[in-house]
N, C-alpha and C. Protein backbone atom coordinates (compact mmCIF):
# COMPACT_ATOMS: atom_id res chain seq x y z
N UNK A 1 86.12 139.31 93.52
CA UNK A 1 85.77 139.28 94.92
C UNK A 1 86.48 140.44 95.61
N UNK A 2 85.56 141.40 96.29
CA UNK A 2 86.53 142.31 97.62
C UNK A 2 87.15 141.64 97.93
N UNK A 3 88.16 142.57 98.65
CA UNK A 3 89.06 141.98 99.48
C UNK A 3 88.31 141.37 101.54
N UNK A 4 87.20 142.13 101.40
CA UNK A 4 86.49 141.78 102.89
C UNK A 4 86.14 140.45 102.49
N UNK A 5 85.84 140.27 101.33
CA UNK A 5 84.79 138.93 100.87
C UNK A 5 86.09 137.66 101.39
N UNK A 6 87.62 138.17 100.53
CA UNK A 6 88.07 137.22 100.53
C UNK A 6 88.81 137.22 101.69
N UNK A 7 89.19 138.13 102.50
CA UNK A 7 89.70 138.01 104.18
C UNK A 7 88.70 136.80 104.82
N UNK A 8 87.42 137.52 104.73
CA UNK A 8 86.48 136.28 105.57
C UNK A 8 86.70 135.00 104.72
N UNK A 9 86.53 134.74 103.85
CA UNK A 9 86.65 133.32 102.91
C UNK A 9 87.72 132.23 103.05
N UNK A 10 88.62 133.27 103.25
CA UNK A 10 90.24 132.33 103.95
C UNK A 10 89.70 132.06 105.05
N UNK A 11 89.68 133.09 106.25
CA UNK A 11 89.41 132.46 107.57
C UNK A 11 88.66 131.72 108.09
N UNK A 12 87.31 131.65 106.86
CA UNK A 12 86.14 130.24 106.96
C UNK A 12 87.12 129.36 106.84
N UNK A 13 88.01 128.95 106.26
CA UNK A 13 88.57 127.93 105.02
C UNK A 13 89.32 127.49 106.28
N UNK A 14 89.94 127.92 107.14
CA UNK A 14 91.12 128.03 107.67
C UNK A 14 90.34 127.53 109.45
N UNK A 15 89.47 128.49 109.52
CA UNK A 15 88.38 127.49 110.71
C UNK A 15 88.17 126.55 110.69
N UNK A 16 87.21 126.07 109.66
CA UNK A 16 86.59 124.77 109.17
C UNK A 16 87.74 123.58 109.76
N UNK A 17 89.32 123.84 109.06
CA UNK A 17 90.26 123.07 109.17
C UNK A 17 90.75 122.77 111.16
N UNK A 18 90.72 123.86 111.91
CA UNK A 18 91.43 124.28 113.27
C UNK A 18 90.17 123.38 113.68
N UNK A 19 88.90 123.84 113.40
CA UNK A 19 88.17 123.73 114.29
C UNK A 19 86.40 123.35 113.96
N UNK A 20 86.75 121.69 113.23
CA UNK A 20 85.65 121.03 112.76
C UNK A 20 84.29 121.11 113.00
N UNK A 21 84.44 120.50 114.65
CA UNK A 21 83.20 120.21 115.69
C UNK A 21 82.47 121.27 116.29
N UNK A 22 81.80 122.01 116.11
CA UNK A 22 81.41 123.16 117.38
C UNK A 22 80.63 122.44 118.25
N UNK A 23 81.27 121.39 119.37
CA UNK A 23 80.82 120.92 120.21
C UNK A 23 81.72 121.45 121.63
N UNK A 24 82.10 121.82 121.45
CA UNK A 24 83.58 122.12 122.76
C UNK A 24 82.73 123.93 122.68
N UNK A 25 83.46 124.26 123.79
CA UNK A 25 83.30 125.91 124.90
C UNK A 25 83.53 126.72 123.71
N UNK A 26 82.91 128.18 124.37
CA UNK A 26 83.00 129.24 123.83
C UNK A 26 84.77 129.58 123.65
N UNK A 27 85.44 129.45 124.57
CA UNK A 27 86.78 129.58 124.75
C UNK A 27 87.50 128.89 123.54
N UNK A 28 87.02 127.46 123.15
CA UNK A 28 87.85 126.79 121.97
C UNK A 28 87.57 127.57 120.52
N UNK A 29 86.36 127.62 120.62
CA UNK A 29 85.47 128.66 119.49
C UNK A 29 86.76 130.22 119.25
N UNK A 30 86.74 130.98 120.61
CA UNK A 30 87.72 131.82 120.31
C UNK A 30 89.12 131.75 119.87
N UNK A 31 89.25 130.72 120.67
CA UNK A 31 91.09 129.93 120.10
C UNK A 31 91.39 129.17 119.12
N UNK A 32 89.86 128.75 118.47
CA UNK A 32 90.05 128.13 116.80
C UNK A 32 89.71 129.92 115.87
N UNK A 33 89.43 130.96 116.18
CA UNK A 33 89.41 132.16 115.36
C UNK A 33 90.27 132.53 115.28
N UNK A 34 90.99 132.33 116.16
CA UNK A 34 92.40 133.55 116.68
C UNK A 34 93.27 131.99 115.67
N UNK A 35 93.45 131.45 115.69
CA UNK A 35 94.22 130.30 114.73
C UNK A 35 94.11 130.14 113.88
N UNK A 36 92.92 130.36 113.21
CA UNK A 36 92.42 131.03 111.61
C UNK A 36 92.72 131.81 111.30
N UNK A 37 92.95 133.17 111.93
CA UNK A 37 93.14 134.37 111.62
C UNK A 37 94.62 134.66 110.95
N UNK A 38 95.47 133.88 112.33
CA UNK A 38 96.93 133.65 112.30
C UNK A 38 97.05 132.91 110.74
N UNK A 39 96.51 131.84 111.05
CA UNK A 39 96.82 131.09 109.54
C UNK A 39 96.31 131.77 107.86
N UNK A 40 95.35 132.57 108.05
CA UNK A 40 95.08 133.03 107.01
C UNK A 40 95.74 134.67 106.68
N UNK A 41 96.96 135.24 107.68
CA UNK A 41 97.57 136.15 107.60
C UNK A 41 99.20 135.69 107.14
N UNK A 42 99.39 134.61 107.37
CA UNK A 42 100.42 133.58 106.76
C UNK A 42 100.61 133.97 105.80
N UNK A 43 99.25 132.90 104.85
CA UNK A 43 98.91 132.60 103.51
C UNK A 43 98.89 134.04 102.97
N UNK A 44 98.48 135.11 103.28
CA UNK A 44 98.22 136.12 102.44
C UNK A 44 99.85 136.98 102.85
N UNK A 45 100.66 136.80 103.40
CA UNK A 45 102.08 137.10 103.66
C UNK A 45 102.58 136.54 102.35
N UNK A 46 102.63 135.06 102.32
CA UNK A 46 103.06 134.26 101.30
C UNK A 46 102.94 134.45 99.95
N UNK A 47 101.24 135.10 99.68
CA UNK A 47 101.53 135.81 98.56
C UNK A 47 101.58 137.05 97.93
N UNK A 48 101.79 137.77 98.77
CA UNK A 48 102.38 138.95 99.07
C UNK A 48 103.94 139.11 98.54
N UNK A 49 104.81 137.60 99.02
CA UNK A 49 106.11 137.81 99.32
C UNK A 49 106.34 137.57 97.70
N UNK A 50 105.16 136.91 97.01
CA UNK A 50 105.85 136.25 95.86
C UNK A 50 105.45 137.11 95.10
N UNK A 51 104.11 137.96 95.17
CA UNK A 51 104.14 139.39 94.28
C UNK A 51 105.02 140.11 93.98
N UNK A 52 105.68 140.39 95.65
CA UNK A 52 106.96 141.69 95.44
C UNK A 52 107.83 140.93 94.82
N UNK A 53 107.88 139.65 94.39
CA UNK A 53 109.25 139.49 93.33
C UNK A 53 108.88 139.45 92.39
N UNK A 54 107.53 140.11 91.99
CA UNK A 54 107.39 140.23 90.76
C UNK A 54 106.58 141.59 90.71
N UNK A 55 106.94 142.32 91.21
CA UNK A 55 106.36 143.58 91.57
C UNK A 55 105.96 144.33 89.79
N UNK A 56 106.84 144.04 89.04
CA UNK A 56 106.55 145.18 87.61
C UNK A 56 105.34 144.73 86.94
N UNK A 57 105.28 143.54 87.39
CA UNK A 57 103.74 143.16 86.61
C UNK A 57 102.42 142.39 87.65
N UNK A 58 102.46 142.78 88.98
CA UNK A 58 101.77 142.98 89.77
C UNK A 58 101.38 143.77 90.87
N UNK A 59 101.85 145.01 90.22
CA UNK A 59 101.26 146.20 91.71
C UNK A 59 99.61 145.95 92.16
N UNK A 60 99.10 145.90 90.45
CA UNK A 60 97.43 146.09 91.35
C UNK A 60 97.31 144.59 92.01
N UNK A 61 97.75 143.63 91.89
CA UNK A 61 97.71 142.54 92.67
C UNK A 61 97.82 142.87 94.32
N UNK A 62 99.11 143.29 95.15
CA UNK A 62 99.71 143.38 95.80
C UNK A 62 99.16 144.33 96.76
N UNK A 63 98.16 145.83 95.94
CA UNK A 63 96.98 146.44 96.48
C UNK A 63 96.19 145.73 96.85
N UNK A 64 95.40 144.70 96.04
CA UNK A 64 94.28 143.76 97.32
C UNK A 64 94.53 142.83 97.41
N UNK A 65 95.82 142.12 97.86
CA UNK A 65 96.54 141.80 99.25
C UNK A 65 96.72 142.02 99.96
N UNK A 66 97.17 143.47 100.01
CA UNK A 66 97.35 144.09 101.21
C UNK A 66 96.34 144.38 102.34
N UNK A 67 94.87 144.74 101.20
CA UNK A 67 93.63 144.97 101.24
C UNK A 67 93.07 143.67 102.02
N UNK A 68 93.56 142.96 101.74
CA UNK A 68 93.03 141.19 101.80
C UNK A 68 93.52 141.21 103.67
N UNK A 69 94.81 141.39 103.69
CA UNK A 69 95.51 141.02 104.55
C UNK A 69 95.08 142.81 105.97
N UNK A 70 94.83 143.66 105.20
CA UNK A 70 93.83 144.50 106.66
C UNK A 70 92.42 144.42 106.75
N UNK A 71 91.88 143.63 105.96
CA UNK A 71 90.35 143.07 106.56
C UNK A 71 90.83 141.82 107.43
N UNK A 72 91.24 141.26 106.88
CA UNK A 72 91.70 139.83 108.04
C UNK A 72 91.71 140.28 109.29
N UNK A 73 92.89 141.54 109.46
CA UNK A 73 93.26 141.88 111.13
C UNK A 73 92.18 142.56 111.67
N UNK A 74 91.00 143.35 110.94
CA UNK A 74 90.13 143.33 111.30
C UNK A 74 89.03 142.88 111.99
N UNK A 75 89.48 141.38 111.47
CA UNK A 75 88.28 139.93 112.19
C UNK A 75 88.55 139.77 113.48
């Protein structure tokens, strides 16, 4: 999977959870994205943090993470 594929894929994952119902305002809609976004820049921090302690046998990992984690801020 790209890394665009899997930026958006977390932040579905991570919506779904903030923000079940799309019955409520455009406004909640924006403030359940912006809470996905947050939460799925977490998660990709998190494994990020646990790559670099293992950096000698995951650089190309840690490339699309990083990758992962600037399509996210993109959204």
């Amino acid at each position: 999977m790209i890394p665009k594929e899997k930026a958006k894929e977390l932040v579905e994952k991570y919506y779904k959870k903030v923000y079940p119902v799309k019955a409520f305002s455009s406004t909640g809609l924006y403030e359940a994205k912006e809470k996905a976004v947050k939460a799925a820049l977490i998660c990709v921090d998190e494994v990020l943090l646990i790559l670099y302690h293992n950096s000698a046998i995951n650089g190309y990992r840690i490339n699309y993470w990083q990758e992962v984690k600037q399509e996210i801020e993109k959204l």
